[in-house]
C-alpha atoms as a PDB file:
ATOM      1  CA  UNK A   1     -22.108   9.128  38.976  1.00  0.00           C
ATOM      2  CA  UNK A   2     -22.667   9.368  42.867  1.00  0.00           C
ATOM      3  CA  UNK A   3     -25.491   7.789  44.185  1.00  0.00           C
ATOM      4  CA  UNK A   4     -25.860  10.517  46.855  1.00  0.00           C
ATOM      5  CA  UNK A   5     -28.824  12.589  46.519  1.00  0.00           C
ATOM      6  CA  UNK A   6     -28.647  14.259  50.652  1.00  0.00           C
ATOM      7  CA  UNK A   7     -31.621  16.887  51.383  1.00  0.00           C
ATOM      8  CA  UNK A   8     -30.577  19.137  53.991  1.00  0.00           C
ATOM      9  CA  UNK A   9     -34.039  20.533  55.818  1.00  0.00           C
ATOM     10  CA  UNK A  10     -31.589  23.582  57.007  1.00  0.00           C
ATOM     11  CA  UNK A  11     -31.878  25.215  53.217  1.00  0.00           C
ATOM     12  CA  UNK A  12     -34.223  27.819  51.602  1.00  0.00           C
ATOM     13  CA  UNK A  13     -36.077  25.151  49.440  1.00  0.00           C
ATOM     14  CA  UNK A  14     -34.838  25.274  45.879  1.00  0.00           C
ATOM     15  CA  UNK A  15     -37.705  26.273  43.161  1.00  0.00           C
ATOM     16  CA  UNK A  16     -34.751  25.819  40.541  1.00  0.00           C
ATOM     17  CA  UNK A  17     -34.664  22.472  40.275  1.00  0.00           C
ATOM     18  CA  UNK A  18     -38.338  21.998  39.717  1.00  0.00           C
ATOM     19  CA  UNK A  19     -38.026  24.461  36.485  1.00  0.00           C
ATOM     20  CA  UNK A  20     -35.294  22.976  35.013  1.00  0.00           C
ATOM     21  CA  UNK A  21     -36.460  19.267  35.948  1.00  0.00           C
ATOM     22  CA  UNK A  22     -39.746  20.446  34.049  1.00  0.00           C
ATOM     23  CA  UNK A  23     -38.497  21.314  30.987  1.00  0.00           C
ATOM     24  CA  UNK A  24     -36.440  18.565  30.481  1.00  0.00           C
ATOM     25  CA  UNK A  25     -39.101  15.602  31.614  1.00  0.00           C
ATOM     26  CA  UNK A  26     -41.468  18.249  28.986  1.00  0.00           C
ATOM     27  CA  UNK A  27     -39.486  17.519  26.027  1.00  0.00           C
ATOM     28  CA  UNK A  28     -39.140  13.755  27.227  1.00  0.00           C
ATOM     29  CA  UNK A  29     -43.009  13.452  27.071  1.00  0.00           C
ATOM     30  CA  UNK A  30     -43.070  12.947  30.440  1.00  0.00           C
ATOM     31  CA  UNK A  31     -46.105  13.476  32.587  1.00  0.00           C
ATOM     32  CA  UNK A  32     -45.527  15.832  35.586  1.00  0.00           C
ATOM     33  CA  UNK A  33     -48.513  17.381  38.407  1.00  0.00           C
ATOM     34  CA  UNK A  34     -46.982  20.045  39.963  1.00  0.00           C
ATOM     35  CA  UNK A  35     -48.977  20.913  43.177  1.00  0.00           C
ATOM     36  CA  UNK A  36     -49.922  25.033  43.737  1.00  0.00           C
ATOM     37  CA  UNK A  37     -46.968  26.999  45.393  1.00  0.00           C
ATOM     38  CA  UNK A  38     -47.947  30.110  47.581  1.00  0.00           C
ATOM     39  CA  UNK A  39     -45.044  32.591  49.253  1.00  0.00           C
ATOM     40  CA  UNK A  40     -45.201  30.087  52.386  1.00  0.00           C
ATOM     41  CA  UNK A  41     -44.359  27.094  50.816  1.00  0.00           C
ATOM     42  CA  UNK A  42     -40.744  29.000  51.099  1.00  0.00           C
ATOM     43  CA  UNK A  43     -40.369  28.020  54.871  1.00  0.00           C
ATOM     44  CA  UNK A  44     -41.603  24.306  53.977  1.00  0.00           C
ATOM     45  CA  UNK A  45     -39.113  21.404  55.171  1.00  0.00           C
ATOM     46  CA  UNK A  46     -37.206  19.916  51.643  1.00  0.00           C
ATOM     47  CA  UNK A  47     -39.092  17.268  51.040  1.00  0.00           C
ATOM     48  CA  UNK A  48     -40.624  15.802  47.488  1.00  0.00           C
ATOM     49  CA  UNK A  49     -42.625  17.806  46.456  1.00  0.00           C
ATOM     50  CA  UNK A  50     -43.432  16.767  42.452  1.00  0.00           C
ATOM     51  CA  UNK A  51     -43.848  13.428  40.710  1.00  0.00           C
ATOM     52  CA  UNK A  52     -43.158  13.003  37.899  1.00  0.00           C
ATOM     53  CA  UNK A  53     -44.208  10.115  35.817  1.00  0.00           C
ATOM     54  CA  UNK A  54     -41.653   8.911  32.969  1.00  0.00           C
ATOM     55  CA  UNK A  55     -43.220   6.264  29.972  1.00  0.00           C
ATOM     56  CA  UNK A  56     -40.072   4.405  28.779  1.00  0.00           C
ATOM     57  CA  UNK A  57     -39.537   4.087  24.870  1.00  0.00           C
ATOM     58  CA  UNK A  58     -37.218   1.999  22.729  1.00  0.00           C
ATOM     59  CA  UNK A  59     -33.759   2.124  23.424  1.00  0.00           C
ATOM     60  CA  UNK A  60     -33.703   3.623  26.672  1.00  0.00           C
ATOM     61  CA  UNK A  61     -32.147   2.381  30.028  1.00  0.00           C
ATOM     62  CA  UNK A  62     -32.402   3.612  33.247  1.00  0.00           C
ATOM     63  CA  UNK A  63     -28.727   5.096  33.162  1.00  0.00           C
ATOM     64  CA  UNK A  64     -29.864   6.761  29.713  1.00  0.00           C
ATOM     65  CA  UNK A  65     -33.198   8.398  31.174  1.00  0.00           C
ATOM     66  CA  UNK A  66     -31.172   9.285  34.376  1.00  0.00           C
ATOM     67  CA  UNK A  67     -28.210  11.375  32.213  1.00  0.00           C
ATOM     68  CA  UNK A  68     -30.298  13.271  30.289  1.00  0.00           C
ATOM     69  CA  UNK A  69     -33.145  14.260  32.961  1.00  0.00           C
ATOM     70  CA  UNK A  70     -30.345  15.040  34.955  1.00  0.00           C
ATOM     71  CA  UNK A  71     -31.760  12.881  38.583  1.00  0.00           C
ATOM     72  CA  UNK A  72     -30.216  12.867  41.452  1.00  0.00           C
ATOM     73  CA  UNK A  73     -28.129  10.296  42.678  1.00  0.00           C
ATOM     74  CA  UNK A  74     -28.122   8.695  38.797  1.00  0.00           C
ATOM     75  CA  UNK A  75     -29.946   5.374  37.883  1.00  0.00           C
ATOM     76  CA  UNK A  76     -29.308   3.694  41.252  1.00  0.00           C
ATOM     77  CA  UNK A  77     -31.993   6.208  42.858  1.00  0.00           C
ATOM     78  CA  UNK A  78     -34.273   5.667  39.790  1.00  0.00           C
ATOM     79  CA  UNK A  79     -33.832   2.176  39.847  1.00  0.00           C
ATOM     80  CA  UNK A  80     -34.121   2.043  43.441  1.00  0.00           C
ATOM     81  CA  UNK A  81     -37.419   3.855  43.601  1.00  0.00           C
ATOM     82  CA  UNK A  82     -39.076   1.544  41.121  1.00  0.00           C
ATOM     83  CA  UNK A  83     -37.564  -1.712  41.467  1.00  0.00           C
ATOM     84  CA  UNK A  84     -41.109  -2.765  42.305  1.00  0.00           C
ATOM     85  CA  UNK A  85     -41.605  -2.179  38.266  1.00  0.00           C
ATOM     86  CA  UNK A  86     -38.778  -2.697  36.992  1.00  0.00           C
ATOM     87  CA  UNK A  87     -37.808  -6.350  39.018  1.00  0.00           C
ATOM     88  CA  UNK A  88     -34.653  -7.796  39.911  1.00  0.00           C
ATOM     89  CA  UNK A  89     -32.317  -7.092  36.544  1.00  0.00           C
ATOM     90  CA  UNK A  90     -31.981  -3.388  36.420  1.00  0.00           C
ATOM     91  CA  UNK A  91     -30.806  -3.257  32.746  1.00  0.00           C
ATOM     92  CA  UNK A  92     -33.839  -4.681  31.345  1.00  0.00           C
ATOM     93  CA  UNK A  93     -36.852  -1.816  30.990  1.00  0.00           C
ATOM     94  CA  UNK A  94     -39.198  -2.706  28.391  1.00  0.00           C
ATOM     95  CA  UNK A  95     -41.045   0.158  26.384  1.00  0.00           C
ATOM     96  CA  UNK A  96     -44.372   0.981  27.794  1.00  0.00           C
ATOM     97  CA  UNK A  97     -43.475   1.004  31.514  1.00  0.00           C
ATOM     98  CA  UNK A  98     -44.213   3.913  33.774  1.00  0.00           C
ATOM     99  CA  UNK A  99     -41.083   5.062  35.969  1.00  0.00           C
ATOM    100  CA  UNK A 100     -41.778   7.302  38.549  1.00  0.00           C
ATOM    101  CA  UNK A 101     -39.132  10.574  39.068  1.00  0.00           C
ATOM    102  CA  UNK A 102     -38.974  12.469  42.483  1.00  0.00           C
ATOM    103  CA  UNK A 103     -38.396  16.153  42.173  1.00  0.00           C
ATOM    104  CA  UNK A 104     -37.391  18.344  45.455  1.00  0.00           C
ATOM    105  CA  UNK A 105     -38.753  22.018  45.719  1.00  0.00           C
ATOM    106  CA  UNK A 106     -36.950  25.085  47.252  1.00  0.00           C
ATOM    107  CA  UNK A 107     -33.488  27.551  45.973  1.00  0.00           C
ATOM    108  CA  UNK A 108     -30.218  27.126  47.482  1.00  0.00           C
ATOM    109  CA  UNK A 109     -27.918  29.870  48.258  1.00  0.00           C
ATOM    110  CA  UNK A 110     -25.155  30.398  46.122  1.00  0.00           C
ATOM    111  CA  UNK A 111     -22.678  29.005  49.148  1.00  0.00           C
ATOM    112  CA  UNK A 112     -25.153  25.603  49.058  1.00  0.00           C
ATOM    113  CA  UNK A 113     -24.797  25.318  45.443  1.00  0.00           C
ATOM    114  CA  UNK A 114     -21.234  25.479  45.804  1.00  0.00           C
ATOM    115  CA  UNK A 115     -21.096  22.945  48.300  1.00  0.00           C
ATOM    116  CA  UNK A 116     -23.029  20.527  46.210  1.00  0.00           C
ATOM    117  CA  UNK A 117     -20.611  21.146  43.167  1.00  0.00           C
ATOM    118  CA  UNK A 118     -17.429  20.824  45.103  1.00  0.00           C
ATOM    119  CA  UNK A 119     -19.116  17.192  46.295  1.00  0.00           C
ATOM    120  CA  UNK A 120     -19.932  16.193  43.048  1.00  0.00           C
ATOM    121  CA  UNK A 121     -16.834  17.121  41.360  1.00  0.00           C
ATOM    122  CA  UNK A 122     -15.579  14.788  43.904  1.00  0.00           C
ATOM    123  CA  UNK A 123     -17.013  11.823  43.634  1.00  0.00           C
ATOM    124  CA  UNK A 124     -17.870  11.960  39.979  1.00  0.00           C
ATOM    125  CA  UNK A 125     -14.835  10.767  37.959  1.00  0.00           C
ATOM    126  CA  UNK A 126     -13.493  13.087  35.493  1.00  0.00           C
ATOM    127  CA  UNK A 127     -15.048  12.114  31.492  1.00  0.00           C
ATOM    128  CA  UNK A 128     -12.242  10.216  30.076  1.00  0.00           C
ATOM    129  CA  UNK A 129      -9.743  11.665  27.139  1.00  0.00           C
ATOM    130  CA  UNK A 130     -11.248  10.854  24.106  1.00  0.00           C
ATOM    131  CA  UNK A 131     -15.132  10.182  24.986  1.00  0.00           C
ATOM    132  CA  UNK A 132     -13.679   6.751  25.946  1.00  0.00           C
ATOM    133  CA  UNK A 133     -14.630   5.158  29.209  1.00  0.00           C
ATOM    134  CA  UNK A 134     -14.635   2.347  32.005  1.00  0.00           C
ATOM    135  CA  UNK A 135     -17.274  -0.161  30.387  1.00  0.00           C
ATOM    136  CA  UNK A 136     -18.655  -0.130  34.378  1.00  0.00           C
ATOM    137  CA  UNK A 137     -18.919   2.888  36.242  1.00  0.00           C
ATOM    138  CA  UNK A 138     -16.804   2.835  39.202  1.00  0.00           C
ATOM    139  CA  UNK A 139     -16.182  -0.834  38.417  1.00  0.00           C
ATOM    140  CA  UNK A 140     -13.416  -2.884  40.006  1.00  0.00           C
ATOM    141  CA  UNK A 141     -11.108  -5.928  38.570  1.00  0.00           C
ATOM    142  CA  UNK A 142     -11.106  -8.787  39.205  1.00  0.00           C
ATOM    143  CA  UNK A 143      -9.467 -12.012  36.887  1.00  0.00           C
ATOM    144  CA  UNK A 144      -6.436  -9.905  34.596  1.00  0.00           C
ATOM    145  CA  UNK A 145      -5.826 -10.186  30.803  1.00  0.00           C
ATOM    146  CA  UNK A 146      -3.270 -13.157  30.525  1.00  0.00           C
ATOM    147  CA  UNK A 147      -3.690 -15.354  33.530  1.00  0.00           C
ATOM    148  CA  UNK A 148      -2.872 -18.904  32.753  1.00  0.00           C
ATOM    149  CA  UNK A 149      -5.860 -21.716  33.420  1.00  0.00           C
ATOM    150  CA  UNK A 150      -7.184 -24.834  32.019  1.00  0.00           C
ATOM    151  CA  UNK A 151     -10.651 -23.362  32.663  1.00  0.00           C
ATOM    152  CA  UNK A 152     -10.307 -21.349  29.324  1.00  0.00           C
ATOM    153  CA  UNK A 153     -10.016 -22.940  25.704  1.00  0.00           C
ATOM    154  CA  UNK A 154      -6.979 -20.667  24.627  1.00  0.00           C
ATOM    155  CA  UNK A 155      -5.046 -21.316  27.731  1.00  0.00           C
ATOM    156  CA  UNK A 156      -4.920 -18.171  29.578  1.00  0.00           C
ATOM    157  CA  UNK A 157      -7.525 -15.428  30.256  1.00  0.00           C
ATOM    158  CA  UNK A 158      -8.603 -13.417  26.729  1.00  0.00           C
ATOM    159  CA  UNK A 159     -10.012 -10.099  28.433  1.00  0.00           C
ATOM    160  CA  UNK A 160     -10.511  -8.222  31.987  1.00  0.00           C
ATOM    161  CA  UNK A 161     -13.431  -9.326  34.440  1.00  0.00           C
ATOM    162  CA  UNK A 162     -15.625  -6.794  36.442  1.00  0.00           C
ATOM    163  CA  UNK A 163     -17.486  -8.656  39.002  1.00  0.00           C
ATOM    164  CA  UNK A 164     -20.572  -6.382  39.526  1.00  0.00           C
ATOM    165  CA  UNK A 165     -24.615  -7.502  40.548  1.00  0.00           C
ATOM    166  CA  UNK A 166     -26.708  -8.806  38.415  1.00  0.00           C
ATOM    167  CA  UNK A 167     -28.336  -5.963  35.991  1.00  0.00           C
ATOM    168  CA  UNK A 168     -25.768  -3.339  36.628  1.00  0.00           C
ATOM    169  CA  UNK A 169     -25.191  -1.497  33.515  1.00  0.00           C
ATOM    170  CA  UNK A 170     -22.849  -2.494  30.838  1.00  0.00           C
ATOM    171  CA  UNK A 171     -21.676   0.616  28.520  1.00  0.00           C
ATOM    172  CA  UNK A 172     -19.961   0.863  25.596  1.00  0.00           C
ATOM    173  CA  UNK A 173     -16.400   1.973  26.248  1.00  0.00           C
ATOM    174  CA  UNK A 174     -16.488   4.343  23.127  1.00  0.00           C
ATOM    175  CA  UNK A 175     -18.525   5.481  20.083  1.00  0.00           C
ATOM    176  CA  UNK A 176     -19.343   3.029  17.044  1.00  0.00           C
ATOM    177  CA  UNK A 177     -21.076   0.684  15.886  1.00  0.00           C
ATOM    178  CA  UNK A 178     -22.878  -3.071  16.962  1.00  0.00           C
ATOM    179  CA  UNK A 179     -21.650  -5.513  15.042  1.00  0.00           C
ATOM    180  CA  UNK A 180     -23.402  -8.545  17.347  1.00  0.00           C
ATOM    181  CA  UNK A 181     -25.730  -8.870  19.712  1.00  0.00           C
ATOM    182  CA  UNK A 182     -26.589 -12.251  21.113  1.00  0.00           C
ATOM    183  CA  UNK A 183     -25.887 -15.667  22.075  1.00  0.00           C
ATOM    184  CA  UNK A 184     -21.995 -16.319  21.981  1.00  0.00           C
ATOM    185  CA  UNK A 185     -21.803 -19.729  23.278  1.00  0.00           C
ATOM    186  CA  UNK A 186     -19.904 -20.134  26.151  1.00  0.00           C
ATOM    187  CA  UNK A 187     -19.837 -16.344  26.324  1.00  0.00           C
ATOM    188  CA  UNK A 188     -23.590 -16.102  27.192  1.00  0.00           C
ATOM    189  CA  UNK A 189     -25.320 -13.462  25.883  1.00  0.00           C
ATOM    190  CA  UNK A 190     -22.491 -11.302  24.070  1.00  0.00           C
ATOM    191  CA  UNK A 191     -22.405  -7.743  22.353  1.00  0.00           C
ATOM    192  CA  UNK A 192     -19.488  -6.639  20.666  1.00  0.00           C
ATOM    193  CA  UNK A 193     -18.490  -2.797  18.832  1.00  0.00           C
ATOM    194  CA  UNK A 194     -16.364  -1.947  16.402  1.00  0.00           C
ATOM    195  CA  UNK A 195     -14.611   1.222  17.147  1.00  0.00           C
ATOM    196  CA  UNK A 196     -13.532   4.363  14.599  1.00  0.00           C
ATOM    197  CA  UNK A 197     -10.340   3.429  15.039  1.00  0.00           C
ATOM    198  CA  UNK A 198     -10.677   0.061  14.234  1.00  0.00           C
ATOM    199  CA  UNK A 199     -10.741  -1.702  17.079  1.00  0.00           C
ATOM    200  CA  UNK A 200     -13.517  -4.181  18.648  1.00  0.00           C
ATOM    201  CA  UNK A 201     -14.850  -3.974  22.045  1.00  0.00           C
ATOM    202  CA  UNK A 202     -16.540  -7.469  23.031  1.00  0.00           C
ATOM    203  CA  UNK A 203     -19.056  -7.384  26.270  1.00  0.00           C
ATOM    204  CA  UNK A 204     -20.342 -10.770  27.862  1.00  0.00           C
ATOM    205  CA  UNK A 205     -22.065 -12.850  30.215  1.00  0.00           C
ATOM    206  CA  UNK A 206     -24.674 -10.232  29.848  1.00  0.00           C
ATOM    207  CA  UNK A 207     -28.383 -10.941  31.426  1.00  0.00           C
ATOM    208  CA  UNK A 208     -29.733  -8.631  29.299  1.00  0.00           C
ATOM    209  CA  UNK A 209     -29.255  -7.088  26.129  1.00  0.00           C
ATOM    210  CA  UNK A 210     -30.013  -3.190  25.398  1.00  0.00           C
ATOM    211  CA  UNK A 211     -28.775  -2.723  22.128  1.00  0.00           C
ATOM    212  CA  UNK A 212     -28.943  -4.910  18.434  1.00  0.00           C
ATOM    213  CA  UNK A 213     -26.675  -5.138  15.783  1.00  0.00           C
ATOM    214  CA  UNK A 214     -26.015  -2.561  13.270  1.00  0.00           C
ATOM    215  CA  UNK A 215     -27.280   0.068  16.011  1.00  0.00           C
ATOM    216  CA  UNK A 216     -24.442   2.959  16.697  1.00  0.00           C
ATOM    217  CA  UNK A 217     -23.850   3.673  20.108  1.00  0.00           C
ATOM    218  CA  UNK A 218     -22.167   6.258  21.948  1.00  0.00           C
ATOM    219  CA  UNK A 219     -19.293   5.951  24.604  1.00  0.00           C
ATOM    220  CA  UNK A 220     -21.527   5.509  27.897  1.00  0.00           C
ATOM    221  CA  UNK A 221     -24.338   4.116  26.477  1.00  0.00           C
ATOM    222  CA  UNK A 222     -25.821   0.873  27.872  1.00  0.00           C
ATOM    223  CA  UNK A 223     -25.964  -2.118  25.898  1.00  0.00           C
ATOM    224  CA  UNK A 224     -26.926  -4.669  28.648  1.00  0.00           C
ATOM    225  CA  UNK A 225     -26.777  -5.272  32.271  1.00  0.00           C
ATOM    226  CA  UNK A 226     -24.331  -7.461  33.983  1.00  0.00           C
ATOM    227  CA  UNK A 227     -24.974 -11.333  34.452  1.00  0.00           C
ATOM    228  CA  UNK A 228     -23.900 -15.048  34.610  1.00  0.00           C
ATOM    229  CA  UNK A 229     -24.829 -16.305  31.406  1.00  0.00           C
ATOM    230  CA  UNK A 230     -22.969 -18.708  29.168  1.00  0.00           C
ATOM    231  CA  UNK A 231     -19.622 -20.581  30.970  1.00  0.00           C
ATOM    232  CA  UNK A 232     -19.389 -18.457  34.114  1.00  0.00           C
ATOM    233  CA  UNK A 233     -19.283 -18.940  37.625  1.00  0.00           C
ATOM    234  CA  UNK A 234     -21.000 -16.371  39.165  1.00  0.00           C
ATOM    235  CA  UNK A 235     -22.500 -12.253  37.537  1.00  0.00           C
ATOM    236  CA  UNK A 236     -20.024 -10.631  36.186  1.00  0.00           C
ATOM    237  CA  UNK A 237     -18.293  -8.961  32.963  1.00  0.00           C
ATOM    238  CA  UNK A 238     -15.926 -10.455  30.830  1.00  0.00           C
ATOM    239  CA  UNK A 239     -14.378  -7.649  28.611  1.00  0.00           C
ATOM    240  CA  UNK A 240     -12.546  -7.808  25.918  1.00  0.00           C
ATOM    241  CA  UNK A 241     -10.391  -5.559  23.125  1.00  0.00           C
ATOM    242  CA  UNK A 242      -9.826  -7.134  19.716  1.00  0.00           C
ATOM    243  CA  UNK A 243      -8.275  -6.034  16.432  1.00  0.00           C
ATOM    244  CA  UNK A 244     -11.092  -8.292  14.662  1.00  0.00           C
ATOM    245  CA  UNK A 245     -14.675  -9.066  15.985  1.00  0.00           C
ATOM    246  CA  UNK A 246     -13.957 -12.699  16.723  1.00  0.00           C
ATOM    247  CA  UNK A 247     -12.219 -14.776  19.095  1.00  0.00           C
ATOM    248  CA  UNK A 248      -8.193 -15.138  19.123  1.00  0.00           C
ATOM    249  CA  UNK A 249      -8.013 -11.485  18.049  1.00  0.00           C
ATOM    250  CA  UNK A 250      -7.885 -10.371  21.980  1.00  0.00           C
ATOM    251  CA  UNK A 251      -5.059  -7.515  23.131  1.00  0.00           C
ATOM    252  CA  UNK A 252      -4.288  -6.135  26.422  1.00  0.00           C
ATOM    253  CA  UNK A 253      -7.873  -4.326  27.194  1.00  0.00           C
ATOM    254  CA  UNK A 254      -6.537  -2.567  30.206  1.00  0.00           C
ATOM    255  CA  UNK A 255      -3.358  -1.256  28.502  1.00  0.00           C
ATOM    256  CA  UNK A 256      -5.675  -0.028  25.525  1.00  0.00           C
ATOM    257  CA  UNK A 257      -8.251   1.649  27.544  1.00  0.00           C
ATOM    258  CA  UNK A 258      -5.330   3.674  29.516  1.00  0.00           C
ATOM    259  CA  UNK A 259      -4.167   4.343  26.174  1.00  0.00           C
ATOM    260  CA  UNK A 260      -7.248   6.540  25.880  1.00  0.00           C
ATOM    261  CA  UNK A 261      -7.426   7.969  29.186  1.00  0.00           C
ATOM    262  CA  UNK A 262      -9.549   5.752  31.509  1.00  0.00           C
ATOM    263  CA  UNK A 263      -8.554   5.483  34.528  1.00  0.00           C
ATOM    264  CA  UNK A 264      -9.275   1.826  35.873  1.00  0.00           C
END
């Protein structure tokens, strides 16, 4: 999801968004004020022009509420705007809390629209084969599957590590269903799917947990945020594939999830 969200002053202002942002914070039950709009306000500079207030409910996340309201610049810019609220772990949003959503006015010409698409297209990865995907967006690896160490109990490395910042979203890689969400010793906190297909997907050193067991989930969905917890050095996630949802059942998770058509 690109975090760019650029307003360029030179464009008609874009009425468009406002509708379609409207309907879909409407069914959301968010609140929205929409100031009055007179034939002038067509030669007004882009800049917000509606807030929009958003009341969280169970089992959202801020990369859940940014998908389907369709913001700009995806749950970076909403967590940006009200890290104030939300604090320092951006994957933990509790129900109850007010979020506050920054809608732009004006149109765009067809040729602006265009532009904006062909951007977009760009820097927004292609959905994976499969509904499967990277279990951080736009994450890079760090320790492989396999690497010899005394540091680890079975002798080499069991899964794939994603150093990321604290609270960055976690998702599940694919649809199914939570099997375990919790403390996994020197894991930290832990949450681990098992797959259609009959594979397990095991996420940890989480700060945070989104998601509790027996809950289905969706490919993309959060189910934490990223942390240090349990026998770890420093935030990151530790991610694993298994043909059984406990330890020693580990496979290659980077051959598997190329298997399906992520591209990591």
């Amino acid at each position: 999801m690109s975090g760019r969200g650029r307003h360029r002053a030179s464009r008609a202002p874009r009425f468009t968004r406002i509708t379609r942002t409207s309907v879909l914070l409407a069914a959301s039950g968010a609140a929205i004020a929409v100031p009055l709009a007179t034939a002038g306000a067509a030669h007004a500079a882009d800049e917000p022009a509606v807030t929009a207030t958003y009341t969280v409910k169970a089992g959202d996340s801020l990369s859940k509420i940014a998908r389907e309201l369709n913001l700009d610049g995806g749950w970076k810019a909403l967590y940006e705007e009200n890290k104030a609220a939300v604090g320092a772990d951006a994957g933990l949003i509790k129900p109850g809390l007010k979020l506050q959503l920054s809608s732009y006015a004006g149109t765009k010409t067809a040729a602006a629209e265009a532009a904006d698409d062909a951007e977009a297209a760009e820097a927004t990865p292609a959905p994976a084969t499969g509904s499967w995907v990277s279990p951080i967006a736009d994450g890079s690896l760090a320790t492989g599957y396999m690497v010899a160490g005394s540091m680890w109990a079975s002798g080499y490395h069991t899964g794939i590590d994603f150093p990321a910042a604290t609270g960055t979203p976690v998702l599940a890689v694919g649809d199914g269903e939570v099997v375990s969400a919790g403390d996994g010793g020197s894991y930290g906190n832990q949450v681990i799917v098992k797959h259609a297909d009959g594979h397990y997907s095991q996420y940890a050193h989480l700060s945070s947990l989104s998601v509790s067991a027996g809950q289905s989930v969706s490919a993309g969905d959060q189910l934490g945020g990223v942390g240090s917890t349990g026998n770890s050095t420093g935030p990151h996630l530790h991610f694993e594939i298994r043909t059984g949802p406990d330890y020693g059942s580990d496979i290659d998770p980077l051959a598997f999830l190329r298997s399906q058509g992520v591209t990591l």
